[in-house]
C-alpha atoms as a PDB file:
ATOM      1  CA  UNK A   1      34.858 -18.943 -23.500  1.00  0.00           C
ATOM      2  CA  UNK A   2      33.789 -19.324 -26.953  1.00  0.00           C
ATOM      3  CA  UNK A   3      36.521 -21.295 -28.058  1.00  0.00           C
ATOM      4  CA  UNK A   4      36.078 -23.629 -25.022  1.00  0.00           C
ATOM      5  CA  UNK A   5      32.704 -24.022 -26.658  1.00  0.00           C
ATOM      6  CA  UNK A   6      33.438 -24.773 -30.189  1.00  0.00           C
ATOM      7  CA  UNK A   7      36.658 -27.199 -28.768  1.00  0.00           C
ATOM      8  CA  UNK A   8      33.853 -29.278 -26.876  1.00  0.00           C
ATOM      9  CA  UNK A   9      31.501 -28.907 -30.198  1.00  0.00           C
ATOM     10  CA  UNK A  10      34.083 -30.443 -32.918  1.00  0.00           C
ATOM     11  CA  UNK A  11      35.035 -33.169 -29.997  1.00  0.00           C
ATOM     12  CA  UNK A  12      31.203 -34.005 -29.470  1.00  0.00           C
ATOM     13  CA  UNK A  13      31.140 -33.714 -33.352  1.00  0.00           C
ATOM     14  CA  UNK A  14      34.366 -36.339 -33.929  1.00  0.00           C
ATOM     15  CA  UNK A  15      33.307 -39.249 -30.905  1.00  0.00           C
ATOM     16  CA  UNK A  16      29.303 -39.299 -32.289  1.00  0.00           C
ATOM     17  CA  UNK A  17      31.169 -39.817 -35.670  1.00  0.00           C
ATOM     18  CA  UNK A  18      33.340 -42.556 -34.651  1.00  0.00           C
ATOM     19  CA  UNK A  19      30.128 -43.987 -33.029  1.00  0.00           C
ATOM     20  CA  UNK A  20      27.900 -43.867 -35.981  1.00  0.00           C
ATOM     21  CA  UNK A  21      30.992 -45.392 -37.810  1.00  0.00           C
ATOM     22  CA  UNK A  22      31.399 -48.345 -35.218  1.00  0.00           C
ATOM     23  CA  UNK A  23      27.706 -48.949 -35.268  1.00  0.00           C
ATOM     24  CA  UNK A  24      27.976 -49.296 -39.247  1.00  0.00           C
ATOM     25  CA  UNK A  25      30.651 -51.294 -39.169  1.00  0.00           C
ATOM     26  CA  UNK A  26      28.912 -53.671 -36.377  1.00  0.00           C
ATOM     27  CA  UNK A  27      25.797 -53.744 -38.571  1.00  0.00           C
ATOM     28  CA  UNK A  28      27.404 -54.855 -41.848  1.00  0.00           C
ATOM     29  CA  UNK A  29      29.034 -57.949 -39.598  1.00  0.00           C
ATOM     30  CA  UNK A  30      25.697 -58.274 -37.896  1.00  0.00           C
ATOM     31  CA  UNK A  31      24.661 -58.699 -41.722  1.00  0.00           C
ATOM     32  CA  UNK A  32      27.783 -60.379 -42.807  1.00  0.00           C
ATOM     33  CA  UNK A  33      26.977 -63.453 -40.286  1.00  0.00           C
ATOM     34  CA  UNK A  34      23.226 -63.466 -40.408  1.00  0.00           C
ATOM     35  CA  UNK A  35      24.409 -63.403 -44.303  1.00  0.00           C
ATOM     36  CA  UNK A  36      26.752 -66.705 -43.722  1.00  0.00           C
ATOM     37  CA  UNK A  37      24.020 -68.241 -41.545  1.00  0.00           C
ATOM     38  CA  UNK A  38      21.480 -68.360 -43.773  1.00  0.00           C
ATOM     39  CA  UNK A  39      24.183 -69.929 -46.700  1.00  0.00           C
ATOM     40  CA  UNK A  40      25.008 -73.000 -44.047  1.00  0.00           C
ATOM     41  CA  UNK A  41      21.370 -73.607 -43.312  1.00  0.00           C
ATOM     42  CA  UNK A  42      20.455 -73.536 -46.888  1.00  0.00           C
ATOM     43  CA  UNK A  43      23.656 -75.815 -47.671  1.00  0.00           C
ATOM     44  CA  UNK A  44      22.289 -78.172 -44.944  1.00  0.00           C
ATOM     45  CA  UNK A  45      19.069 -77.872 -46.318  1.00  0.00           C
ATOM     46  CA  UNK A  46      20.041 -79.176 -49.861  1.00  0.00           C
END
């Protein structure tokens, strides 16, 4: 029973992982194309 536990633990443990991963990765794209946005209004701006 214990093990069953600790299995379900270090899976809960690896998926929130992945997630916060995926969410970091999402953000710096989020970022990355707010980022390129900006540099095409500023080079219509000019």
């Amino acid at each position: 029973m214990q093990y069953l536990i600790q299995y379900r633990q270090s899976q809960l443990l690896k998926i929130s992982t992945i997630v916060v991963l995926a969410v970091l990765m999402l953000n710096r794209s989020v970022s990355f194309a707010l980022f390129l946005l900006v540099g095409l209004v500023l080079q219509m701006a000019i």
